[in-house]
Protein backbone atom coordinates (compact mmCIF):
# COMPACT_ATOMS: atom_id res chain seq x y z
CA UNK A 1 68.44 54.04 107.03
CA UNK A 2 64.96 52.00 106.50
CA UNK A 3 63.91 54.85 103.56
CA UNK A 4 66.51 54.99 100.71
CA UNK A 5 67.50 58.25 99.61
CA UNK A 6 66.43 60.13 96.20
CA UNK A 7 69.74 60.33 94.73
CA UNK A 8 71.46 63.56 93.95
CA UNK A 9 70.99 63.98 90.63
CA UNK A 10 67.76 62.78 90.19
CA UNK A 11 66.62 65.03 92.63
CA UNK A 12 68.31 68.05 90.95
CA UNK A 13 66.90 67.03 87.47
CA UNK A 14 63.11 66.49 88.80
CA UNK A 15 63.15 70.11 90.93
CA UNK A 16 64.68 71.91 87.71
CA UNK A 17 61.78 70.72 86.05
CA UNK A 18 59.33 71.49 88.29
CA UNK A 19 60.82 75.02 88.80
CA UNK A 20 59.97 75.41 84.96
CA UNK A 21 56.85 74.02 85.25
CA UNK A 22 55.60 76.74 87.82
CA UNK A 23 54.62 80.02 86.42
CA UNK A 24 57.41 83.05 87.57
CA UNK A 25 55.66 86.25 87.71
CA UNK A 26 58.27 89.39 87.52
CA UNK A 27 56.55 92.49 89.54
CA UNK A 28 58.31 95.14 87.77
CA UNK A 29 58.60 98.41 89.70
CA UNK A 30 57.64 101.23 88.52
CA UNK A 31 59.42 104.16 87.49
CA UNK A 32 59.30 106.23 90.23
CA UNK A 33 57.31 109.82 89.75
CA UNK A 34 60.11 112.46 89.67
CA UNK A 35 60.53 116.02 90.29
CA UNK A 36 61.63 118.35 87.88
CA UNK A 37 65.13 118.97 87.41
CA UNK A 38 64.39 123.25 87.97
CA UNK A 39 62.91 122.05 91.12
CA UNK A 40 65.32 120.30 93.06
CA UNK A 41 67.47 121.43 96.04
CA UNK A 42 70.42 120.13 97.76
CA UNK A 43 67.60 118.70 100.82
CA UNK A 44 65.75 117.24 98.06
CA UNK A 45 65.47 113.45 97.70
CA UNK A 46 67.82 112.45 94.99
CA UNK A 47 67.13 108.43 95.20
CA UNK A 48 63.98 108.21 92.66
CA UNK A 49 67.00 109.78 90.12
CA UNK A 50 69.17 106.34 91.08
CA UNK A 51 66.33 103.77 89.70
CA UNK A 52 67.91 101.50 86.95
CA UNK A 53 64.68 102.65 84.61
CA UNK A 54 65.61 106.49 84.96
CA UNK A 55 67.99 107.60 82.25
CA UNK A 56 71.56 108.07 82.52
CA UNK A 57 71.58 112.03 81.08
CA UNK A 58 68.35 112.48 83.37
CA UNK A 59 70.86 110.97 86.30
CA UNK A 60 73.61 112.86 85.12
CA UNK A 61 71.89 116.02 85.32
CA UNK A 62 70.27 115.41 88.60
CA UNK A 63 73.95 114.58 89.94
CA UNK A 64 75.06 117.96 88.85
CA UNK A 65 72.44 119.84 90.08
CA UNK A 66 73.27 118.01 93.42
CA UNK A 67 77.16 118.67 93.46
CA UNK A 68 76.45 122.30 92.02
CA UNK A 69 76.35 123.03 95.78
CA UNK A 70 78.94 125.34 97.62
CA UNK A 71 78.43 122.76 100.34
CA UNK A 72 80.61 119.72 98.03
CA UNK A 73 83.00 122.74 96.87
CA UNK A 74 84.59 122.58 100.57
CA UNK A 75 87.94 121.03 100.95
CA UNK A 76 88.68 118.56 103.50
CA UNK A 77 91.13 120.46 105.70
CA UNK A 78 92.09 116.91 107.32
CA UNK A 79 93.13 115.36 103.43
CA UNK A 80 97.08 115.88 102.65
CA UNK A 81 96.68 116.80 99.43
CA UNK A 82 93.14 118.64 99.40
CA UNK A 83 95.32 122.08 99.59
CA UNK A 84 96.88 124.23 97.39
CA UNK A 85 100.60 123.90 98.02
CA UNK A 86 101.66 126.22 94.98
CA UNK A 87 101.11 129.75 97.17
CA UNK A 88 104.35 128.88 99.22
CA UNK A 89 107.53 130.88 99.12
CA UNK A 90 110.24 129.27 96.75
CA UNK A 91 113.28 128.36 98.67
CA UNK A 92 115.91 131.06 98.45
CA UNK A 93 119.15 131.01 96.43
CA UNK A 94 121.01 131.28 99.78
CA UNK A 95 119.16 128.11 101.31
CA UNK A 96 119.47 126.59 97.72
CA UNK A 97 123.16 127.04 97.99
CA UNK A 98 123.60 124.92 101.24
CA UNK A 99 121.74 122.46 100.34
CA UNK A 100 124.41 119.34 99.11
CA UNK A 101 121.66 118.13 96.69
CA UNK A 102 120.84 120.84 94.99
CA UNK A 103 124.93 122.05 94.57
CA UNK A 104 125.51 118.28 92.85
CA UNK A 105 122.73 119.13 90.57
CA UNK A 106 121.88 122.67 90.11
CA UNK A 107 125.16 124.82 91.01
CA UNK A 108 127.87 122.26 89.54
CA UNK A 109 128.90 124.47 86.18
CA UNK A 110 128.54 127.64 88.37
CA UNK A 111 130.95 126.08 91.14
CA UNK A 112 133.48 124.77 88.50
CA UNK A 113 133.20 127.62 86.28
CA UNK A 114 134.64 129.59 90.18
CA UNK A 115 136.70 126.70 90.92
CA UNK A 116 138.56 127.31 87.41
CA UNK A 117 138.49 131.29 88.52
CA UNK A 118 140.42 130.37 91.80
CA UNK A 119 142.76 127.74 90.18
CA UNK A 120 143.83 130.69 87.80
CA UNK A 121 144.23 132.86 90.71
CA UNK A 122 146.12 130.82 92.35
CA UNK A 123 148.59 129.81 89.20
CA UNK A 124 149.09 133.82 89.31
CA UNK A 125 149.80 133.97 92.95
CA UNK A 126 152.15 131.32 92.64
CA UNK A 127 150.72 128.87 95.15
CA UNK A 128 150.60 125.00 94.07
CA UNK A 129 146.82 124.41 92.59
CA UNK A 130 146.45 120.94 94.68
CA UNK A 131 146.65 122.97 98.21
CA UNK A 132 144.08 125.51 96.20
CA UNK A 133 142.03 122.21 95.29
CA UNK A 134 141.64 120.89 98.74
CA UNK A 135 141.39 124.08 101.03
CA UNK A 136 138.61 125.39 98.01
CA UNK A 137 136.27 121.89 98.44
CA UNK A 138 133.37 122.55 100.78
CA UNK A 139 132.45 119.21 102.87
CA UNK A 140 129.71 117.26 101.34
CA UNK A 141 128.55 116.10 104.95
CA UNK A 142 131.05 112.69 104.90
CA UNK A 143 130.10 111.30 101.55
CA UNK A 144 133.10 110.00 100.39
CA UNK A 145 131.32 108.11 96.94
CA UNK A 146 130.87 111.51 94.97
């Protein structure tokens, strides 16, 4: 250590005034030249339209004229939800029917509303309506919390 250091702060505070000292020339790029909108094709160069100095309506509208090919229209046939899923079949009322879900929430009035048919058909034949209760109960697949 025979040469003593410039301490830190002196150093920082002597280059920040040199830096301002020194003249800072900005080259500005120039706009680039570009075609006209009427012009351009999908193989056309579209990166004079992303300069920072090129409007955003003139990007805009380049962009569009861009994507305005069939070629970006294309699905992906590989992306899960890049197809349209509304064309399918609807389940029918017979597969509706056996599924326990959808008889807890979509056929429980019909089923009591048949359940109260049977009980009064059973009152009428004279058998006891508890017997007419448990034979009557389809199996919910085990679930004994409903």
């Amino acid at each position: 250590m025979a040469e003593e250091k410039e301490k830190f702060l002196n150093r920082w505070s002597r280059l920040k005034s040199e830096s301002k000292e020194l003249p800072q020339e900005k080259e500005e790029a120039p706009a680039p030249v570009l075609p006209a909108l009427d012009q351009l094709t999908p193989e056309s160069d579209f990166t004079g339209f992303m300069h920072p100095k090129v409007e955003d309506a003139l990007r805009r509208a380049a962009l569009k004229k861009l994507f305005s090919d069939p070629h970006f229209n294309v699905p992906d046939p590989f992306e899960a939800y890049s197809g349209d899923w509304t064309v399918g079949e609807p389940i029918s009322e017979e597969m509706l029917a056996t599924l326990n879900q959808a008889r807890t929430l979509l056929f429980d009035k019909e089923e009591k509303k048949e359940q109260a048919k049977d009980e009064s058909k059973a009152v009428d034949d004279g058998a006891p309506v508890a017997e007419q209760k448990s034979e009557s109960k389809d199996d919910d697949g085990g679930r004994k919390d409903a």
